[in-house]
Structures are given as structure tokens and as C-alpha cells.
Protein backbone atom coordinates (compact mmCIF):
# COMPACT_ATOMS: atom_id res chain seq x y z
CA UNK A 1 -38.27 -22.00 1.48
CA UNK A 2 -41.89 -21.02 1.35
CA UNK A 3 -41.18 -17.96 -0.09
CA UNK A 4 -38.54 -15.29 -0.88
CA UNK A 5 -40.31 -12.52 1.81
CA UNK A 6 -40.78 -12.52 5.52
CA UNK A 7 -44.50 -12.37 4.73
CA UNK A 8 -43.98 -16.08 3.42
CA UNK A 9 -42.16 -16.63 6.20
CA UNK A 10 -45.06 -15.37 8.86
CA UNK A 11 -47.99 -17.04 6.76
CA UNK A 12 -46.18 -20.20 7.15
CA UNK A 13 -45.63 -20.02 10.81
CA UNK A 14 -49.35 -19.74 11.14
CA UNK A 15 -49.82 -22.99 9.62
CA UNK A 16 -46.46 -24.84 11.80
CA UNK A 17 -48.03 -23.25 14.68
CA UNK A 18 -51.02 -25.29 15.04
CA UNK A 19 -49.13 -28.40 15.04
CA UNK A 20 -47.36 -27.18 18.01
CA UNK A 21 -44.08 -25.92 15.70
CA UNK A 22 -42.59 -22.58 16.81
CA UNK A 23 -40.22 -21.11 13.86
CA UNK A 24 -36.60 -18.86 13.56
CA UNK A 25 -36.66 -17.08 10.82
CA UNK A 26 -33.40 -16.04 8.79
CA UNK A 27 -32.92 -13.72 5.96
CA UNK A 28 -29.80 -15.43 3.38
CA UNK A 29 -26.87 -13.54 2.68
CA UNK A 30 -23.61 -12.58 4.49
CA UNK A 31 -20.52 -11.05 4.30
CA UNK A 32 -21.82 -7.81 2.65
CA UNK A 33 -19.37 -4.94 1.63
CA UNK A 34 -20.48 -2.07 2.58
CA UNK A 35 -21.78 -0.05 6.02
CA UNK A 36 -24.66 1.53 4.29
CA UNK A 37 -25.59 -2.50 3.61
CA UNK A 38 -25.36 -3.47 6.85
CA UNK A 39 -27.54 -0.99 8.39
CA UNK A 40 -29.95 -1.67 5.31
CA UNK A 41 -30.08 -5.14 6.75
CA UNK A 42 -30.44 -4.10 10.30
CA UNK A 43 -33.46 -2.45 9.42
CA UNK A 44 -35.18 -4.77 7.56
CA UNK A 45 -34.77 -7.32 11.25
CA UNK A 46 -36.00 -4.63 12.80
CA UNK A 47 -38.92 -4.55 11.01
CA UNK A 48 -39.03 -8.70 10.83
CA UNK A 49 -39.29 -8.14 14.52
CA UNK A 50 -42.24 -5.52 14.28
CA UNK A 51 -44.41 -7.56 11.82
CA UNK A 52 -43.52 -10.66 13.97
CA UNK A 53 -45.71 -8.41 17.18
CA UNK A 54 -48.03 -7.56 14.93
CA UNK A 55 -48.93 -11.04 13.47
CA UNK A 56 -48.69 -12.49 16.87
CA UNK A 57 -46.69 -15.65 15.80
CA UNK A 58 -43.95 -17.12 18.29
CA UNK A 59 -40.95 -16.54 16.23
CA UNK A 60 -37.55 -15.71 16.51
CA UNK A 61 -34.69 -14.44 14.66
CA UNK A 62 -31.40 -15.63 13.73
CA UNK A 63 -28.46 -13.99 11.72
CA UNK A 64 -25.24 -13.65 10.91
CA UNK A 65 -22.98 -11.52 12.06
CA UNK A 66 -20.96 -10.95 8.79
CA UNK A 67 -24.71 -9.61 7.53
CA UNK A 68 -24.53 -6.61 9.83
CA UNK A 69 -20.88 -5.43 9.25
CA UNK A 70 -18.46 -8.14 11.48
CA UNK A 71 -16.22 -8.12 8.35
CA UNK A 72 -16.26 -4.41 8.10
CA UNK A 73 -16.19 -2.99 11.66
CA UNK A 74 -17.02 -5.13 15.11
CA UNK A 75 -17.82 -1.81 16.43
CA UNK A 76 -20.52 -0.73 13.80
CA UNK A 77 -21.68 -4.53 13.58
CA UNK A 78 -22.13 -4.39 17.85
CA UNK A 79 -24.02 -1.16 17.05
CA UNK A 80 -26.29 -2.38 14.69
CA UNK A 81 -26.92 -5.32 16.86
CA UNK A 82 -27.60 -3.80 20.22
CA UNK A 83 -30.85 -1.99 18.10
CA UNK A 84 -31.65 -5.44 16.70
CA UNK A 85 -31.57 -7.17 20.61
CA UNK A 86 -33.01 -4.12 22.13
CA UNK A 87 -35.76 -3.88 20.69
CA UNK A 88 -36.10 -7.97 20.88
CA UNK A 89 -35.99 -7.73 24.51
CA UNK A 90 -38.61 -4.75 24.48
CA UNK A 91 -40.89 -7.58 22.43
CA UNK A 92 -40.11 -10.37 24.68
CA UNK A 93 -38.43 -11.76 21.43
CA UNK A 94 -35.24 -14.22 20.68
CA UNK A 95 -32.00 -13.33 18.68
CA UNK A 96 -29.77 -16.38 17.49
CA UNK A 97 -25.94 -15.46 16.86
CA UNK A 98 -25.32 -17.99 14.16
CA UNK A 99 -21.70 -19.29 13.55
CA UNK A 100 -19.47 -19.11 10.30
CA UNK A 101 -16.51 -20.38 8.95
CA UNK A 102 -14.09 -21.54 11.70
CA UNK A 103 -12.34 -18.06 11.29
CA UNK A 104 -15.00 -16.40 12.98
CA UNK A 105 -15.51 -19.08 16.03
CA UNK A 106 -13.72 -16.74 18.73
CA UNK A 107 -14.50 -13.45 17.69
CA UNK A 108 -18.04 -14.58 17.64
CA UNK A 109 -17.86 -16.35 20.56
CA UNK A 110 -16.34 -13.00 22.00
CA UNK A 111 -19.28 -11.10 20.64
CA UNK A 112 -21.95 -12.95 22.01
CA UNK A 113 -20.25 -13.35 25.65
CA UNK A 114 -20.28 -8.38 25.72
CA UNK A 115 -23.64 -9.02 24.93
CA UNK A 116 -24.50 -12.13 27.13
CA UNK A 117 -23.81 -9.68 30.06
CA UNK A 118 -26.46 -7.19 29.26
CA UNK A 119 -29.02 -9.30 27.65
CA UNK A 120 -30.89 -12.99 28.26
CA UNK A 121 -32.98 -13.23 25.03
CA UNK A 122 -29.59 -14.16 22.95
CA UNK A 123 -28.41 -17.43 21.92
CA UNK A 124 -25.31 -18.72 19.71
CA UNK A 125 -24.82 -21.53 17.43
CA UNK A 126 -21.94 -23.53 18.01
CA UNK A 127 -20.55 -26.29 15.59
CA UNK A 128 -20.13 -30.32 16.80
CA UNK A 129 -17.56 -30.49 13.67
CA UNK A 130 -15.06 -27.92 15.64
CA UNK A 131 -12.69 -30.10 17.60
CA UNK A 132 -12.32 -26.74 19.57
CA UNK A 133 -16.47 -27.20 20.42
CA UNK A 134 -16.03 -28.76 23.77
CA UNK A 135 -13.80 -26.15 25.10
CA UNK A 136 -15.68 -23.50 24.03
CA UNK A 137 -19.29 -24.95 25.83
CA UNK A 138 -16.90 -25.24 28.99
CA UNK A 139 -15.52 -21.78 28.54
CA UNK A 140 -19.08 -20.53 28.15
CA UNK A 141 -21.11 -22.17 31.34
CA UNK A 142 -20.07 -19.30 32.96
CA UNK A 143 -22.45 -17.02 31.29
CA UNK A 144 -25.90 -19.40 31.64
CA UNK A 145 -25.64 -19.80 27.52
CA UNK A 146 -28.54 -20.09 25.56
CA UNK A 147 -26.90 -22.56 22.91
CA UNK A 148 -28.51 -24.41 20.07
CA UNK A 149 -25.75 -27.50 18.81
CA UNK A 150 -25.35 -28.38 14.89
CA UNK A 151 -23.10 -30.22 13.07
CA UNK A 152 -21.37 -27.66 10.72
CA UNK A 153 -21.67 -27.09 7.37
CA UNK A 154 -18.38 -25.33 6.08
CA UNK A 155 -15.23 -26.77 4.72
CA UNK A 156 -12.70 -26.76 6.91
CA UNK A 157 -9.04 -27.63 7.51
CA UNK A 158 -8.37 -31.73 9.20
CA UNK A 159 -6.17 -29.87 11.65
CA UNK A 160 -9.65 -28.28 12.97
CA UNK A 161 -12.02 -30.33 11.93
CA UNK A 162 -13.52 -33.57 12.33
CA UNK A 163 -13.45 -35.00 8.91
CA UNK A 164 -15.49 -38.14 8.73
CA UNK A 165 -19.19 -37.98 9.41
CA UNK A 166 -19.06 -40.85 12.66
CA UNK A 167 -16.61 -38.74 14.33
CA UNK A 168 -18.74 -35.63 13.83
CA UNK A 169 -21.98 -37.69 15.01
CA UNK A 170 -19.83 -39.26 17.81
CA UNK A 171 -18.37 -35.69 19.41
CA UNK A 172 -22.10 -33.87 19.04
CA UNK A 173 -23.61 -36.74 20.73
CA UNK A 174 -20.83 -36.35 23.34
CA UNK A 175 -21.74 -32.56 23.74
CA UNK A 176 -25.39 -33.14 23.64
CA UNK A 177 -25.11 -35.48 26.61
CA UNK A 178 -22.51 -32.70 28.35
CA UNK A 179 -25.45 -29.74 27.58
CA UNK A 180 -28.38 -32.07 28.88
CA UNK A 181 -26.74 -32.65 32.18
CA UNK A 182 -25.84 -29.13 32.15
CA UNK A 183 -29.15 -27.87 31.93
CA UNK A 184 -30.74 -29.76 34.91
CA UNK A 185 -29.75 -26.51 36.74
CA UNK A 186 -29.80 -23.75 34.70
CA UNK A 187 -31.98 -21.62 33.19
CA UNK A 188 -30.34 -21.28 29.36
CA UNK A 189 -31.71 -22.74 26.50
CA UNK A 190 -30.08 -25.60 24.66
CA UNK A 191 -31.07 -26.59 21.34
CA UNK A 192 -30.35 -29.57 19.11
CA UNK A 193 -30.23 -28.64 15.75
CA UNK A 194 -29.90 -32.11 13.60
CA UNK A 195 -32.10 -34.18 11.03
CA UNK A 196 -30.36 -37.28 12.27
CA UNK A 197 -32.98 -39.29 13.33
CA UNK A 198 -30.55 -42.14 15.89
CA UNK A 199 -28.76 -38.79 17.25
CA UNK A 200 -32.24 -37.17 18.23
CA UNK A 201 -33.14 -40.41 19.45
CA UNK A 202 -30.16 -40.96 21.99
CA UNK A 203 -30.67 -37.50 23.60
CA UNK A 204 -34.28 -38.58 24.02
CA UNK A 205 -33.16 -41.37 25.76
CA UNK A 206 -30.36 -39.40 27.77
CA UNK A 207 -32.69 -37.34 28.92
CA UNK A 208 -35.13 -39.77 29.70
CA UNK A 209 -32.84 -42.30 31.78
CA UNK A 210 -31.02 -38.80 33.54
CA UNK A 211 -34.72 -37.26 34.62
CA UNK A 212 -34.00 -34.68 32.71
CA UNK A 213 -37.86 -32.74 31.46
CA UNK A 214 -38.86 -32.11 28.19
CA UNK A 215 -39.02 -28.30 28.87
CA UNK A 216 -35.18 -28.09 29.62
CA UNK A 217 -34.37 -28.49 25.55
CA UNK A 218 -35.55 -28.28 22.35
CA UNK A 219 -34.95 -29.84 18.64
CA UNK A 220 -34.78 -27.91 16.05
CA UNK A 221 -35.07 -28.63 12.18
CA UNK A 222 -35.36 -26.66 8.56
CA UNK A 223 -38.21 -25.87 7.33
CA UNK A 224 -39.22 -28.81 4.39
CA UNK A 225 -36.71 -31.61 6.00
CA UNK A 226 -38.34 -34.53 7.45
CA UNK A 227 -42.13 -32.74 8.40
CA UNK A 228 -43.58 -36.39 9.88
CA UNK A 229 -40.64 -36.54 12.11
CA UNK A 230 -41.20 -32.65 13.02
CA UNK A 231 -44.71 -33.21 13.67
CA UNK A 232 -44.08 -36.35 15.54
CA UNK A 233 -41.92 -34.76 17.92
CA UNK A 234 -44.04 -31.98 18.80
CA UNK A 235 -47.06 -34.87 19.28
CA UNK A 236 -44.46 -36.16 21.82
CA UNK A 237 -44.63 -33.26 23.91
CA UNK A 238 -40.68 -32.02 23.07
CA UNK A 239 -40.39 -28.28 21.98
CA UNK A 240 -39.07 -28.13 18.31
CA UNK A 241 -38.95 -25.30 16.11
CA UNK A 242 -38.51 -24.96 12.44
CA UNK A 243 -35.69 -22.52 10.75
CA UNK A 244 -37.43 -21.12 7.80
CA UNK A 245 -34.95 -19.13 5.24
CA UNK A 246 -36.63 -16.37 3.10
CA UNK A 247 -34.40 -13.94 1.10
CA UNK A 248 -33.78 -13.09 -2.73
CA UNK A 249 -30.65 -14.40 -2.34
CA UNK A 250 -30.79 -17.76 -1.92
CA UNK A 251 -29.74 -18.97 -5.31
CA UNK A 252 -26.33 -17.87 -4.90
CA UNK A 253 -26.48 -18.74 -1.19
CA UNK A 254 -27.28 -21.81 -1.58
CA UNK A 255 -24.77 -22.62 -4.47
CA UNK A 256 -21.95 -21.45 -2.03
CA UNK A 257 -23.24 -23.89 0.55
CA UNK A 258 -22.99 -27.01 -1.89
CA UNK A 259 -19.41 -25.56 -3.29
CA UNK A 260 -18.03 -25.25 0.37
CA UNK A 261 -19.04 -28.44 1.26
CA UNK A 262 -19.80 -31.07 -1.45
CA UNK A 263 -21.13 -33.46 1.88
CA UNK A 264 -24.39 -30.92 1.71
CA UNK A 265 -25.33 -32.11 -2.20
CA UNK A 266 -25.38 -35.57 -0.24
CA UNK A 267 -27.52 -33.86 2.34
CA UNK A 268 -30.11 -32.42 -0.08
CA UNK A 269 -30.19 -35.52 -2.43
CA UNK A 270 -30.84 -37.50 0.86
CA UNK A 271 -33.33 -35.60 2.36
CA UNK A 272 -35.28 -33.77 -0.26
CA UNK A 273 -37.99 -36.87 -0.55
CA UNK A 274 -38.65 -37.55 2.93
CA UNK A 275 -41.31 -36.25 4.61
């Protein structure tokens, strides 16, 4: 994190920018309690997406739905987000659905499909982990998807989940390949979310042998993980963009994370060096 406020957030973009690195920006925290909290948190994107016009930066948004009531009420939660998208679309902006615990796969999946209808500027995360995954990329082609791929980060049952990390790597290579030749079409986004230096490599090379352009997908990264390779690929002419986390919350956030999922302490220890 560069900073605990969106103004840490912008500043920073600034700087990524000129290296040719777009951001996403996302505020920590989820599963709040309470209505009056969710529409607290709708307004404060709302006004992440008006300082984002007036700074001028390319960058997006993505949240959780738990932060804007899902838990609560998927009515309120769609009307808090229809405000959020709106007024994205009105700025030519970008909203990324992200995905939570396997629990909330189909309703969010559900979710983003009543909006996919109405609006183009909206994208969801879906998880490589999910042995559901491939059936839910087939079941949404029918909607031109804007999807960005990651691994998954939550502890989850064997009975859904892959649990060893070469079967994870193995299936979101396998969907990677199934997006790429999916895209050679279409108009959606796709997005490959992953630090994984061979996996980013072998969808370079898919796309290479399969004529697939550059401008048909993008990588994506967090902000502080592995800059030279971030920088490198943005030298190479592929679009990549850099999640950057802000939020006074991400102590406890980020305590939950390593709790849920003791594979992420291996993540951080791993990564934390390399630049």
C-alpha cells in the first residue's frame, strides 16, 4: 500500500502511469453490518470516481459486493451499485465485481450477469482454484464478459477446490488458453491476474503462436509485487495494470487473509523482496 487514502492511491498512479502502468484501485473491508455502512461506502466510490476525473489518471475501481450490503439485502446492495456503475459509465470509467468466498460464486455471478445487460464498463473476477470455474466462463460467453482470472485466495472445502498449488496453476493455465481463444472475436476484456512468472509466460506464448494481439488482454499485478517484471511487461508493449489497496482497514484485513489461507504467509514471505 502506498498509503491508507485514495489520495495515496491517485499520487501513485501518477508515478505507474509514466511507465505505461494503468491502476484499479480498491478500498479494504467487507462484509459490513449495517445499511447506513453500506451506503457510507457507496459514497466514498462515488467520490473515488469523481477525484479519479478530476486528477485525470486512467484508473478503475474494484469492490466487493459484501462492502455495499450483499450480506444484508441484494436489493439495497444492486441499488447502491447501479449509482456506483452509473455514474462510471457517465465518466467513461471501469467497475470490477470482485469474487469472495466460494459461497458467494453464483449469487455474484448472478449479480453481475442483471447488470451485464444494461451496462459494458463492468467486469468480474472469477477464481482458477473453483473446480466450478470452467463452467461458469462457459455459462458466461453469452454475455461478451469482461473477466479478469486469479487464482483464489480463500480457504475452501477439497470437494470444491483444487487443493494443491500445480493443479491450481494447471486448471488457470487451462482457462487462460480457453479466454485467449475466446477473445479473438469479442470485444470483452480478459485479464490475467497472477505474479507467476512461467504462467504469464505461457499465455504470452499462447497468444503469440494463436495470432492472438497484445490489445485483446491484459496482466494485471498488486501494487509492490514484482515492479521489474511490471515494468518489463509494459516495455513489451502488453497492457498491465496495478491493483493498489488503500483503506484504514487493512491491518485486520490483511490478518484475515493470512488466517483464511496460511498458503498467502508463503505468498508474502516469497514475494516481499523481489522487485
Amino acid at each position: 500500500m502506498p498509503g491508507e487514502t485514495v489520495e495515496s492511491a491517485l499520487s501513485e498512479t501518477e508515478k505507474l502511469y509514466s511507465s505505461g502502468i494503468r491502476t484499479v484501485f480498491t478500498k479494504l473491508g467487507e462484509n459490513i453490518n449495517t445499511l447506513s455502512e453500506a451506503e457510507t461506502v457507496t459514497t466514498h466510490y462515488l467520490d473515488v470516481l469523481s477525484k479519479i476525473e478530476r486528477f485525470g489518471v486512467p484508473a478503475e475501481i474494484s469492490l466487493k459486493l459484501t462492502q455495499i450490503g450483499f450480506d444484508i439485502s441484494e436489493d439495497a446492495a444492486a441499488v447502491n451499485f447501479e449509482k456506483i456503475i452509473r455514474q462510471a459509465a457517465e465518466q467513461h470509467n471501469f467497475i470490477w465485481i470482485d469474487m469472495e468466498q466460494s459461497s458467494y460464486t453464483q449469487r455474484t455471478i448472478d449479480f453481475y450477469r442483471q447488470f451485464r445487460k444494461k451496462y459494458i464498463n463492468i467486469g468480474i473476477c472469477l477464481q482458477a482454484y473453483l473446480k466450478s470455474t470452467q463452467r461458469d466462463v462457459e455459462e458466461l460467453l453469452c454475455v461478451s464478459p469482461n473477466i479478469r482470472l486469479v487464482k483464489g485466495a480463500y480457504m475452501e472445502p477439497p470437494d470444491t477446490a483444487f487443493a494443491r498449488k500445480k493443479q491450481v496453476d494447471v486448471n488457470y493455465l487451462a482457462l487462460a488458453q480457453n479466454l485467449l481463444d475466446y477473445s479473438k472475436g469479442q470485444q470483452g476484456r480478459i485479464a490475467f491476474a497472477t505474479h507467476d512468472l512461467s504462467i504469464i509466460s505461457a499465455i504470452k506464448e499462447h497468444a503469440s503462436a494463436n495470432n492472438i494481439v497484445k490489445d485483446k488482454f491484459e496482466f494485471q499485478m498488486l501494487y509492490g509485487i514484482k515492479q521489474t517484471e511490471q515494468l518489463r511487461i509494459a516495455q513489451e508493449g502488453y497492457n498491465i495494470r496495478v491493483l493498489i489497496s488503500y483503506g484504514e482497514a487493512w491491518y485486520s484485513w490483511y490478518m484475515r487473509r493470512l488466517a483464511e489461507r496460511p498458503a498467502n504467509v508463503w505468498f508474502v514471505l516469497r514475494n516481499i523482496f523481489v522487485h
